[in-house]
PDB file of N, CA and C in Angstrom:
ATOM      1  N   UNK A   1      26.826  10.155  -5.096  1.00  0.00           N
ATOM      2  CA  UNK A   1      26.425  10.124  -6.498  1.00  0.00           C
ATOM      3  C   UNK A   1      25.196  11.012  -6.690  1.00  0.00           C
ATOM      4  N   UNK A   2      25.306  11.651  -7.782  1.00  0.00           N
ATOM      5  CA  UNK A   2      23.883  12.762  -7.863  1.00  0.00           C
ATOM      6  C   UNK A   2      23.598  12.457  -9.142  1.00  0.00           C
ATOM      7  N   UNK A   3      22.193  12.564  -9.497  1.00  0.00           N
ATOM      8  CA  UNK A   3      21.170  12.047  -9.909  1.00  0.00           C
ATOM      9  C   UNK A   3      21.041  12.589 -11.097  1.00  0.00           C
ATOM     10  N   UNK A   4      20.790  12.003 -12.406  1.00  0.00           N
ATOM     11  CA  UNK A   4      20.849  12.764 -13.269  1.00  0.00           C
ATOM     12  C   UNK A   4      19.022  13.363 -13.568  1.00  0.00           C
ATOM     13  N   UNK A   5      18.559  13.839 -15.029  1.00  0.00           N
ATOM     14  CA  UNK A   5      17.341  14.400 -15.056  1.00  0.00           C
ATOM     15  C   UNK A   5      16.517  12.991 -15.261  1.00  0.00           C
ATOM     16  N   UNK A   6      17.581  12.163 -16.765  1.00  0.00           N
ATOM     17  CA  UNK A   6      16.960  10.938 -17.168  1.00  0.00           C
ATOM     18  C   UNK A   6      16.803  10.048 -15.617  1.00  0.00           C
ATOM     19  N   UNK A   7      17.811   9.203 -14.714  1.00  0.00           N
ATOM     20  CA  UNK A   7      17.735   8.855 -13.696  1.00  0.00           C
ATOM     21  C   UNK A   7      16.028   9.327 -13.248  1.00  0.00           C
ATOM     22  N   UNK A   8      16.189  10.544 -13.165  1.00  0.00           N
ATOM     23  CA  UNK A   8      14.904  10.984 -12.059  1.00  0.00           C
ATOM     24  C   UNK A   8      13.392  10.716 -12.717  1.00  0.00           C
ATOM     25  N   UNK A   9      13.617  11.263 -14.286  1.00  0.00           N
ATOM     26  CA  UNK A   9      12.151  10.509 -14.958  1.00  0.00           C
ATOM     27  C   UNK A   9      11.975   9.235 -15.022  1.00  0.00           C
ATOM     28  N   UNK A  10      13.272   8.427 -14.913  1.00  0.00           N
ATOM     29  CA  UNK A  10      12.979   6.511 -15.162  1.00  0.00           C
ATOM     30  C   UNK A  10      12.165   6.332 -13.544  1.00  0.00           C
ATOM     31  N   UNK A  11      13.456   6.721 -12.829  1.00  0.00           N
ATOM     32  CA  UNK A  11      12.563   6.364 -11.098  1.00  0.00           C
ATOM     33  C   UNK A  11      11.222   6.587 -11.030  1.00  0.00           C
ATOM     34  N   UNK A  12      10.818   7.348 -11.581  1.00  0.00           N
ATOM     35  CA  UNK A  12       9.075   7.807 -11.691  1.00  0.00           C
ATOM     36  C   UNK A  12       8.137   6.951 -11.949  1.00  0.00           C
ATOM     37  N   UNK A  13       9.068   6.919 -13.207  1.00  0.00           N
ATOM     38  CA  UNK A  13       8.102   5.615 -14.060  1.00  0.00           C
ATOM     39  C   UNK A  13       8.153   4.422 -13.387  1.00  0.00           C
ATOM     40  N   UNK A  14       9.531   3.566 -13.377  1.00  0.00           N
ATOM     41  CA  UNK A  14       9.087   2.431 -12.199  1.00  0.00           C
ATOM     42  C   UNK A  14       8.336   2.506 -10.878  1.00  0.00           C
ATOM     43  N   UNK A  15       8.464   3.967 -10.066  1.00  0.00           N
ATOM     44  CA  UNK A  15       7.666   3.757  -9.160  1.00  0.00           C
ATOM     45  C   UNK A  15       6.195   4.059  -9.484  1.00  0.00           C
ATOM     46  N   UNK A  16       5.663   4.521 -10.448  1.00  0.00           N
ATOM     47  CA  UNK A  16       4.350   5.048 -11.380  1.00  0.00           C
ATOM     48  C   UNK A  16       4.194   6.911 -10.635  1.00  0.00           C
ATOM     49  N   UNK A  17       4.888   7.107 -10.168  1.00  0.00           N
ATOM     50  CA  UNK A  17       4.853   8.494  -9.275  1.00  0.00           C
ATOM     51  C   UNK A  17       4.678  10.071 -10.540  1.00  0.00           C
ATOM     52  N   UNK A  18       3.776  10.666  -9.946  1.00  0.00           N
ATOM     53  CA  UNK A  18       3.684  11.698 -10.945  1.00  0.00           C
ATOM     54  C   UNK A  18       4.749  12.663  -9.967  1.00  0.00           C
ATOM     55  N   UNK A  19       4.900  13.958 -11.147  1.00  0.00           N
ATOM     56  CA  UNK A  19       5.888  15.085 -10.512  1.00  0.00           C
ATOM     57  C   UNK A  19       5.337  15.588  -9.242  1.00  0.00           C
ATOM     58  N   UNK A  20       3.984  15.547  -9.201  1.00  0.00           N
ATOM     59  CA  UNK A  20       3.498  15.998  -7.921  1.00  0.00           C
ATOM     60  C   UNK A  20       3.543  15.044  -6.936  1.00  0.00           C
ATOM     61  N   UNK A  21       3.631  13.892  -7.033  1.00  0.00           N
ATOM     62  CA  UNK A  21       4.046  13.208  -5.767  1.00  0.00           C
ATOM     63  C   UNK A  21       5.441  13.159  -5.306  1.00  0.00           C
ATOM     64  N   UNK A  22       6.109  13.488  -6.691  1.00  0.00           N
ATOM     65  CA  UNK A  22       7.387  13.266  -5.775  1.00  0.00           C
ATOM     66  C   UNK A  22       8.011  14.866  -5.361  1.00  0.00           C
ATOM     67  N   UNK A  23       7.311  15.771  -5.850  1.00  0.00           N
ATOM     68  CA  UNK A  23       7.115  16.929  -4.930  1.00  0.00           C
ATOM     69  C   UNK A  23       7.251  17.044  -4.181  1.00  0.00           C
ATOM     70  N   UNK A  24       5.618  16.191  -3.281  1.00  0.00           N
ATOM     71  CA  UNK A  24       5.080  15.973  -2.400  1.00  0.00           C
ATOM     72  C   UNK A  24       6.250  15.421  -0.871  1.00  0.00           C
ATOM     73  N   UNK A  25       6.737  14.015  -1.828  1.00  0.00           N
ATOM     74  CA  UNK A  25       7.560  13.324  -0.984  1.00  0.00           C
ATOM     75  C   UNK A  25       8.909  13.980  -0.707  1.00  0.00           C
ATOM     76  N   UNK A  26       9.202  15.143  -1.500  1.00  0.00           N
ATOM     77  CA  UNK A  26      10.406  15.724  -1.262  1.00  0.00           C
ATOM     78  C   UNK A  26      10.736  17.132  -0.293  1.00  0.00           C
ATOM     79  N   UNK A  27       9.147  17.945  -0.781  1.00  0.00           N
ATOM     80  CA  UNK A  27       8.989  19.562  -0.199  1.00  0.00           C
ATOM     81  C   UNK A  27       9.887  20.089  -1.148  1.00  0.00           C
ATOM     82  N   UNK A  28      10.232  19.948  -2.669  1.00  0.00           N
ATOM     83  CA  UNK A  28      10.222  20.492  -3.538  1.00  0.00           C
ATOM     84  C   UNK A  28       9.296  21.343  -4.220  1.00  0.00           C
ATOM     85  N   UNK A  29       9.307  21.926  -4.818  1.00  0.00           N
ATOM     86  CA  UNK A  29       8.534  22.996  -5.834  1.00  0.00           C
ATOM     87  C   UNK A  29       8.421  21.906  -7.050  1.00  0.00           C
ATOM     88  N   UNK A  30       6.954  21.432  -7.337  1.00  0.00           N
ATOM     89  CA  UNK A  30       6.852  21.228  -8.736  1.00  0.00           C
ATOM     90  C   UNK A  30       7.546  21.323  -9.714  1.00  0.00           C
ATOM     91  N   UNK A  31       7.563  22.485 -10.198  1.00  0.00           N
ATOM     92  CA  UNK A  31       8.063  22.906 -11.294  1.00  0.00           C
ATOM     93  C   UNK A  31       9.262  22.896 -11.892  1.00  0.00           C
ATOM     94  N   UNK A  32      10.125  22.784 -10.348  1.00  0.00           N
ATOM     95  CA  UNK A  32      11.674  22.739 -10.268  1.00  0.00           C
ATOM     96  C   UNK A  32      11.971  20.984 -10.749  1.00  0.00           C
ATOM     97  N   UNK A  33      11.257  20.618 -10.305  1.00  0.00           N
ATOM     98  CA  UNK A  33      11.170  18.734 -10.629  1.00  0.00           C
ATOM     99  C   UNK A  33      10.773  18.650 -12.004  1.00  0.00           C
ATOM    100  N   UNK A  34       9.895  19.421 -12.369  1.00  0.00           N
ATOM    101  CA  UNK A  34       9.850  19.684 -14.003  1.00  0.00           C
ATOM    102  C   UNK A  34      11.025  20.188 -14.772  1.00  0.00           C
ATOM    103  N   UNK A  35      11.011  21.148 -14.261  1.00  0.00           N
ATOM    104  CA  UNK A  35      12.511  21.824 -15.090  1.00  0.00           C
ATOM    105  C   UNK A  35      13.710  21.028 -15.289  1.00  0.00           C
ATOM    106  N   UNK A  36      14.288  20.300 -13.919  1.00  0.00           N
ATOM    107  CA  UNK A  36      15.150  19.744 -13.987  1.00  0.00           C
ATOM    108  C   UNK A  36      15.028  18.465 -15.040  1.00  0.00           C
ATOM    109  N   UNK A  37      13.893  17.388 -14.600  1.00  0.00           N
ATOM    110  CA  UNK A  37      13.773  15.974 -15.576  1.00  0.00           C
ATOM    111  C   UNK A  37      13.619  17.116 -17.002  1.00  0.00           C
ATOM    112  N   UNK A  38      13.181  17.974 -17.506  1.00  0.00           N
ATOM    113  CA  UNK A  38      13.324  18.423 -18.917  1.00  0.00           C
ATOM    114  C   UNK A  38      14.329  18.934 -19.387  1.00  0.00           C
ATOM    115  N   UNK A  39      15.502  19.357 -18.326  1.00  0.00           N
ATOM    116  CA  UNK A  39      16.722  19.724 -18.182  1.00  0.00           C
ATOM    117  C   UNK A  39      16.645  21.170 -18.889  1.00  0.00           C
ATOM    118  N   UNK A  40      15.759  22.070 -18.585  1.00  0.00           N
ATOM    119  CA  UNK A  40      15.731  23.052 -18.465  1.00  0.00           C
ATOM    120  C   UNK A  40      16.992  24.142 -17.570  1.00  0.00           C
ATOM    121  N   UNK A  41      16.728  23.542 -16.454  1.00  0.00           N
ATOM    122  CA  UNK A  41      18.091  24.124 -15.515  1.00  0.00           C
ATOM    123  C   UNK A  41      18.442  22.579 -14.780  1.00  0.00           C
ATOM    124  N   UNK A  42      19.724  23.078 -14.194  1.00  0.00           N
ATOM    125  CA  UNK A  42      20.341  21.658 -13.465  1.00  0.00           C
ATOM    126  C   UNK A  42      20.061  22.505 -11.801  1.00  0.00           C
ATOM    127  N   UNK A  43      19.620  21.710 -11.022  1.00  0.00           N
ATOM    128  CA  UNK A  43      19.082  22.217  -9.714  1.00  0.00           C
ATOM    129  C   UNK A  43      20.446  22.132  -8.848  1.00  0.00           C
ATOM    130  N   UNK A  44      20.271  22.495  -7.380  1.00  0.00           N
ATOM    131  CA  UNK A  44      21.459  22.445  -6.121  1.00  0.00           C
ATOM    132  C   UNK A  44      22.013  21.422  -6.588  1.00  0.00           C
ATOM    133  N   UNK A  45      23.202  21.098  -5.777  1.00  0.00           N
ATOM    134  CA  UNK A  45      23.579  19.783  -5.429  1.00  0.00           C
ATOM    135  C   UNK A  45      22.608  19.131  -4.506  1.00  0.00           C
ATOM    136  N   UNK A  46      21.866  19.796  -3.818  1.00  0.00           N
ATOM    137  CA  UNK A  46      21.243  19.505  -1.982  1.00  0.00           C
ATOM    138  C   UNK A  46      20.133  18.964  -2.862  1.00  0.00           C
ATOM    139  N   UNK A  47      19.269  19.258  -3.688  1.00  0.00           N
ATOM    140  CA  UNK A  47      18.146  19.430  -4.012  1.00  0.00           C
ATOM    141  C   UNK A  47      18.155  17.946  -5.222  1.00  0.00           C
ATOM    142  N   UNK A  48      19.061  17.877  -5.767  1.00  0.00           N
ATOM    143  CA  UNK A  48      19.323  16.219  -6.212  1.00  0.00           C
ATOM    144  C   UNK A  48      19.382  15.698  -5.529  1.00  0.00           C
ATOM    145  N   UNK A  49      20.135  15.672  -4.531  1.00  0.00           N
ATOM    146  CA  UNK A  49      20.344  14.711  -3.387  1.00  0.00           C
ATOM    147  C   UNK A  49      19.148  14.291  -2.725  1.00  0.00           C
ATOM    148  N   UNK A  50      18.340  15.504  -2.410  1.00  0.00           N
ATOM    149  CA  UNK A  50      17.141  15.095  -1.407  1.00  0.00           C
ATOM    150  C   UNK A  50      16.456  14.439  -2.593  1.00  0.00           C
ATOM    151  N   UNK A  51      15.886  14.748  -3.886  1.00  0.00           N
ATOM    152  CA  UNK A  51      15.477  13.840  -4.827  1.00  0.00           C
ATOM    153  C   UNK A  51      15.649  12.189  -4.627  1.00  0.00           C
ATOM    154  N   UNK A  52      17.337  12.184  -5.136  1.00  0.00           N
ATOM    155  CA  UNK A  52      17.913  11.080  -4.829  1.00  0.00           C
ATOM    156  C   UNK A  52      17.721   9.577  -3.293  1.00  0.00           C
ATOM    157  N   UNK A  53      17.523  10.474  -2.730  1.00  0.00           N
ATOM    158  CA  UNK A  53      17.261  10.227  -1.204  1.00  0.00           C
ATOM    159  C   UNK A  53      15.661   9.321  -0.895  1.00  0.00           C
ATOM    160  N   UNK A  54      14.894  10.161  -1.502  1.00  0.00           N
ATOM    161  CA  UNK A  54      13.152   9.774  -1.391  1.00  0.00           C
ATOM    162  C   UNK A  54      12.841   8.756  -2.473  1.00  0.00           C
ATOM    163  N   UNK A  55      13.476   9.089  -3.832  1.00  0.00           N
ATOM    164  CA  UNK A  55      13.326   7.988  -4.733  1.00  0.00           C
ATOM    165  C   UNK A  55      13.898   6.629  -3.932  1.00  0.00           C
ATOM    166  N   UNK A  56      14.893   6.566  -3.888  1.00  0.00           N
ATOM    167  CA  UNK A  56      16.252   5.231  -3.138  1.00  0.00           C
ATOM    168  C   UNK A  56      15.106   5.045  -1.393  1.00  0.00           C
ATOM    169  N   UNK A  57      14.742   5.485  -0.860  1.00  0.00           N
ATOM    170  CA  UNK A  57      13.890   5.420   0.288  1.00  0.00           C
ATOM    171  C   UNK A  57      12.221   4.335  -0.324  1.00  0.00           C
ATOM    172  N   UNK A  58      12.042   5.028  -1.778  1.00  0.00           N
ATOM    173  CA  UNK A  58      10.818   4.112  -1.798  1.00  0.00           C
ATOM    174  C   UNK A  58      11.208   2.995  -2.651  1.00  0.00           C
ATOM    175  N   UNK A  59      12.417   2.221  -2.993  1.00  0.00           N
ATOM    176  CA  UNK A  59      13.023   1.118  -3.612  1.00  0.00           C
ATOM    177  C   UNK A  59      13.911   1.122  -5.287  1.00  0.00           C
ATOM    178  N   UNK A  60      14.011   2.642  -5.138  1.00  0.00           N
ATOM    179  CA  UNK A  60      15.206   2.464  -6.364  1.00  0.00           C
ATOM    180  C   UNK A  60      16.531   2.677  -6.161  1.00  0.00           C
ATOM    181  N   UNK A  61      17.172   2.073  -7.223  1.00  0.00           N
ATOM    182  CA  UNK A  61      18.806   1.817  -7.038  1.00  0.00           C
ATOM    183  C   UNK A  61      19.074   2.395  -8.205  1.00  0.00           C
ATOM    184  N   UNK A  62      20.092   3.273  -8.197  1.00  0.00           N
ATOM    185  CA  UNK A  62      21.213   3.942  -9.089  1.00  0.00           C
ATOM    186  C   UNK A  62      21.738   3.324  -9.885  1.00  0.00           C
ATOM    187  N   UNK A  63      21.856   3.103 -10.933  1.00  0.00           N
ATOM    188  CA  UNK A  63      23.385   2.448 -11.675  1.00  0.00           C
ATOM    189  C   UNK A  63      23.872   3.619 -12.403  1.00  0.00           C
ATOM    190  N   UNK A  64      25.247   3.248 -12.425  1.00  0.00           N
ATOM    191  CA  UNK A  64      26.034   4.113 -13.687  1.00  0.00           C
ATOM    192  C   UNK A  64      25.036   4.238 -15.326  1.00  0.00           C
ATOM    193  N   UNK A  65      25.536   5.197 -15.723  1.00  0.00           N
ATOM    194  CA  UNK A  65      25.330   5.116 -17.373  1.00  0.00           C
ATOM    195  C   UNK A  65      23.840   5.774 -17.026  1.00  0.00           C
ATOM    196  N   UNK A  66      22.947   6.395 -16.318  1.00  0.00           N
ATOM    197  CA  UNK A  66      22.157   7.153 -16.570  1.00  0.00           C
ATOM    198  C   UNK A  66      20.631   5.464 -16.369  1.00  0.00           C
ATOM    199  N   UNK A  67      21.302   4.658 -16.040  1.00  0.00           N
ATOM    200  CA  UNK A  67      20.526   3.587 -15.204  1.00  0.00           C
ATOM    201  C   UNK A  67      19.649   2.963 -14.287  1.00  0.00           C
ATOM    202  N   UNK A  68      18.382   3.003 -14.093  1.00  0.00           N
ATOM    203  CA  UNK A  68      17.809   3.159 -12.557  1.00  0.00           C
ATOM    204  C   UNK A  68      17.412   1.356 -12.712  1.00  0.00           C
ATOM    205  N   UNK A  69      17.109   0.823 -11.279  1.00  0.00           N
ATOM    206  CA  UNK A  69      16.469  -0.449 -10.949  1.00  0.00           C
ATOM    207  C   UNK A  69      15.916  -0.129 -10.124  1.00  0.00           C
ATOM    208  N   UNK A  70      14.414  -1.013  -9.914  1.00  0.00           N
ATOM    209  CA  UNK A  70      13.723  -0.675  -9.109  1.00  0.00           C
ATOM    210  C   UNK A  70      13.630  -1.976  -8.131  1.00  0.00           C
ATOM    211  N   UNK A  71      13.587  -2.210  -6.802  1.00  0.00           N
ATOM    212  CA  UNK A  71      13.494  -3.206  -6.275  1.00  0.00           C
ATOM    213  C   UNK A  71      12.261  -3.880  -5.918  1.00  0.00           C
ATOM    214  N   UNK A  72      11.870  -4.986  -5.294  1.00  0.00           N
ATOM    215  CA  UNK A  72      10.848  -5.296  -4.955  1.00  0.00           C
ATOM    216  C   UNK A  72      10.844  -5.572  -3.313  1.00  0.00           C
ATOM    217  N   UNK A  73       9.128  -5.723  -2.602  1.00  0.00           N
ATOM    218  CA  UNK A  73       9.086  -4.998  -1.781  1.00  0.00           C
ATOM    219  C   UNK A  73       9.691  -6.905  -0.978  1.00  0.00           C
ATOM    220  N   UNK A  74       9.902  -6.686   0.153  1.00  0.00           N
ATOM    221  CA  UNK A  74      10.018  -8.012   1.366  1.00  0.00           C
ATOM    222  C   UNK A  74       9.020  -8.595   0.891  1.00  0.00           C
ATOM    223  N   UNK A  75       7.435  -8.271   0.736  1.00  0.00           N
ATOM    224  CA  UNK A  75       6.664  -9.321   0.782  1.00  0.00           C
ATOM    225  C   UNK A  75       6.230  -9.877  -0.462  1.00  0.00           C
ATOM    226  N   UNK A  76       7.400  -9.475  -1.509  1.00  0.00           N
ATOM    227  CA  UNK A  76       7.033  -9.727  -2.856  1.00  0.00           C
ATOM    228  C   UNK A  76       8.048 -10.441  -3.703  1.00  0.00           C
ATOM    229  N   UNK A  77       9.077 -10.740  -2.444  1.00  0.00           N
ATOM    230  CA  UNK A  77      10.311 -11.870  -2.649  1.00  0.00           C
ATOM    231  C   UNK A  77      10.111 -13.150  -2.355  1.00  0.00           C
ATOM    232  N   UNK A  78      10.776 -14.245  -2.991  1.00  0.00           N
ATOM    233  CA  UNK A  78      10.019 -15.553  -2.256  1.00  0.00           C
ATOM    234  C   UNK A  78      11.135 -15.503  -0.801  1.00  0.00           C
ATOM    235  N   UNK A  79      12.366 -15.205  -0.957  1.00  0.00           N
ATOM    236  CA  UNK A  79      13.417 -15.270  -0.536  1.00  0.00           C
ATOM    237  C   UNK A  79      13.373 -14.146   0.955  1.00  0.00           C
ATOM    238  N   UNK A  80      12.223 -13.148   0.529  1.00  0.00           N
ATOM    239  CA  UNK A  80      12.190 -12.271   1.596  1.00  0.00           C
ATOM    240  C   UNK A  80      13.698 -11.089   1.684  1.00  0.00           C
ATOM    241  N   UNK A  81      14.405 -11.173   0.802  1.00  0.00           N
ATOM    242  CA  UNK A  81      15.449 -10.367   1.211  1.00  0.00           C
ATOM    243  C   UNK A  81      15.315  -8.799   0.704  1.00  0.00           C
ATOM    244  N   UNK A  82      14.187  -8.523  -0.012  1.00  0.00           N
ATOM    245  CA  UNK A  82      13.956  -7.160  -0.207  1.00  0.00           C
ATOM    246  C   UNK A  82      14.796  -6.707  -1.284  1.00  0.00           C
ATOM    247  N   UNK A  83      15.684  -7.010  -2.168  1.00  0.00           N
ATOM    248  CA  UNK A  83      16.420  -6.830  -2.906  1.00  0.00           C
ATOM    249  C   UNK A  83      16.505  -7.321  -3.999  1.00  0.00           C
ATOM    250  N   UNK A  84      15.177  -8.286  -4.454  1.00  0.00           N
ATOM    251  CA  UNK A  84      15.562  -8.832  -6.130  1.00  0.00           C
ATOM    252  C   UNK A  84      14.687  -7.899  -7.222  1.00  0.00           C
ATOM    253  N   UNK A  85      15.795  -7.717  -8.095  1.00  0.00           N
ATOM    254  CA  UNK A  85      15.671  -6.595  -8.725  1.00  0.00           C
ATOM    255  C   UNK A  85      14.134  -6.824  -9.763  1.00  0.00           C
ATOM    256  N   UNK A  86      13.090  -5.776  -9.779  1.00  0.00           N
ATOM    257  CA  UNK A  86      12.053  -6.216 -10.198  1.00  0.00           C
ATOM    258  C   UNK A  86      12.112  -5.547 -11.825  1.00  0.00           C
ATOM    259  N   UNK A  87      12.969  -4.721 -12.457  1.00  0.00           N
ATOM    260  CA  UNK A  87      12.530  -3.917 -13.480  1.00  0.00           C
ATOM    261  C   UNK A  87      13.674  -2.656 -13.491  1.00  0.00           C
ATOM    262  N   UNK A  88      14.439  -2.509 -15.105  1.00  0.00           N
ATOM    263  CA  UNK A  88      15.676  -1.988 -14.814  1.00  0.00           C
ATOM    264  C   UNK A  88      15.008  -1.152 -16.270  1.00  0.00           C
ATOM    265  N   UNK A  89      15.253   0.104 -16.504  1.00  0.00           N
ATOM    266  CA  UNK A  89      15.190   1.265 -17.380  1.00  0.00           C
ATOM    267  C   UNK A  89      16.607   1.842 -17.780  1.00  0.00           C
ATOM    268  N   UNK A  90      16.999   1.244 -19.201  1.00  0.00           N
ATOM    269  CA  UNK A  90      18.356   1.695 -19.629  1.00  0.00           C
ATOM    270  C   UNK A  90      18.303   2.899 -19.988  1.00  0.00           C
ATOM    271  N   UNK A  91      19.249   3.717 -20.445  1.00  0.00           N
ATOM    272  CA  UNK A  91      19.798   4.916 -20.733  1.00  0.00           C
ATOM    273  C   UNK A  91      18.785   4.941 -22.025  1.00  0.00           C
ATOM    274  N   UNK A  92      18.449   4.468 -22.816  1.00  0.00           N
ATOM    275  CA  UNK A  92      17.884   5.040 -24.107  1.00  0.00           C
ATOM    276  C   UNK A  92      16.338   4.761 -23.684  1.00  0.00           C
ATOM    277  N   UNK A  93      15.725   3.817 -22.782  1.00  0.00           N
ATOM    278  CA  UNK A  93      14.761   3.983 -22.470  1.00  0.00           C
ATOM    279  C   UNK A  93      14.008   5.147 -21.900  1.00  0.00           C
ATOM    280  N   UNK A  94      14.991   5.640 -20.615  1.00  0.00           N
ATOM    281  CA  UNK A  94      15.304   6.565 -20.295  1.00  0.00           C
ATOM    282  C   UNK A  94      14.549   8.284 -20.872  1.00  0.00           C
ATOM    283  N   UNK A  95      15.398   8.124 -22.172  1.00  0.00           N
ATOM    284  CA  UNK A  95      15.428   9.425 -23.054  1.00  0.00           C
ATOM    285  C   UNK A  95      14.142   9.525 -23.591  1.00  0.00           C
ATOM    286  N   UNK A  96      13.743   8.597 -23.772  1.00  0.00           N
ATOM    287  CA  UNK A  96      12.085   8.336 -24.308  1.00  0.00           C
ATOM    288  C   UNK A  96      11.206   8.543 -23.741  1.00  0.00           C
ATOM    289  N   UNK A  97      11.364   8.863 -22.355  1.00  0.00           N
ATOM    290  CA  UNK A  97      10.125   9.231 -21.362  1.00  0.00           C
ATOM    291  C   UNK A  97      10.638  10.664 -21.079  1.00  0.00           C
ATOM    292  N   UNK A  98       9.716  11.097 -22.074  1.00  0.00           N
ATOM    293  CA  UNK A  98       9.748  12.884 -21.662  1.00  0.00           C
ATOM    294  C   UNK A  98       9.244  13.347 -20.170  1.00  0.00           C
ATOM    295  N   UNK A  99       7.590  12.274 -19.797  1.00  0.00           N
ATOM    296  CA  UNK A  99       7.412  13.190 -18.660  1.00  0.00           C
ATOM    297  C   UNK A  99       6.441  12.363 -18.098  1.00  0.00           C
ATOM    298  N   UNK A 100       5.701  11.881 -17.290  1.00  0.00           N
ATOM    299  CA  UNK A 100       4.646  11.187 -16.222  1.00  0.00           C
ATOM    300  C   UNK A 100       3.715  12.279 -16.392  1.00  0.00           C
ATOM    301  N   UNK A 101       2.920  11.865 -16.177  1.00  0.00           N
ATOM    302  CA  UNK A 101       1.666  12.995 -15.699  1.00  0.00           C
ATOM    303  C   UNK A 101       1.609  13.772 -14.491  1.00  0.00           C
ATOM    304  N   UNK A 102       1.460  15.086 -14.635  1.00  0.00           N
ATOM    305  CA  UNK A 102       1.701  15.611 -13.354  1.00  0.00           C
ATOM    306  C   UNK A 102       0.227  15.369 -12.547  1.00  0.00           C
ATOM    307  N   UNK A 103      -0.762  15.190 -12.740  1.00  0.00           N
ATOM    308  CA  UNK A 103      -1.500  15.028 -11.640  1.00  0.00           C
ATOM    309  C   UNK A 103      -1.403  14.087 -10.333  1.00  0.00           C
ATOM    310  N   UNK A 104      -1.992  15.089  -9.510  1.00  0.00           N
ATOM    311  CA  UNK A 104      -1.783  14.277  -7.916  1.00  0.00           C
ATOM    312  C   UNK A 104      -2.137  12.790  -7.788  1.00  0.00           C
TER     313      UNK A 104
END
């Protein structure tokens, strides 16, 4: 599954991550992480993916419909299973977040 632009600005926001961190966490080019969440250009396939990859690595989950959830961490479950969903950003929420702050 590859990642849409909205997808990639919600993940941000639940994780509070500016474009430069997830830059950072990717070895992307800034700007290209800009372009794409503004949908300026649509990037690789490889280059969503690795997106896709680092977001889902620091606790978000995909849904259909342009959907992200963010999980919570093991030590923030009573249950400990790392998986109860802490905070979900629908498709129109989504569209409303033009952009995070790019500072580091």
């Amino acid at each position: 599954m590859t990642i849409t632009a909205a997808q990639c600005r919600s993940a941000r926001t639940l994780l509070s991550w500016s474009v430069s961190r997830l830059a950072s966490a990717t070895s992307i080019n800034r700007c290209e992480i800009d372009d794409f969440e503004l949908e300026r250009r649509v990037p690789r396939t490889e280059t969503r993916e690795t997106i896709r990859h680092a977001l889902e690595a620091a606790g978000i989950v995909f849904l259909p419909h342009d959907d992200v959830r963010g999980r919570a961490r093991s030590s923030d479950c009573k249950g400990g299973d790392g998986g109860l969903p802490v905070a979900t950003l629908s498709r129109s929420a989504s569209r409303r977040i033009r952009r995070f702050p790019t500072a580091a």
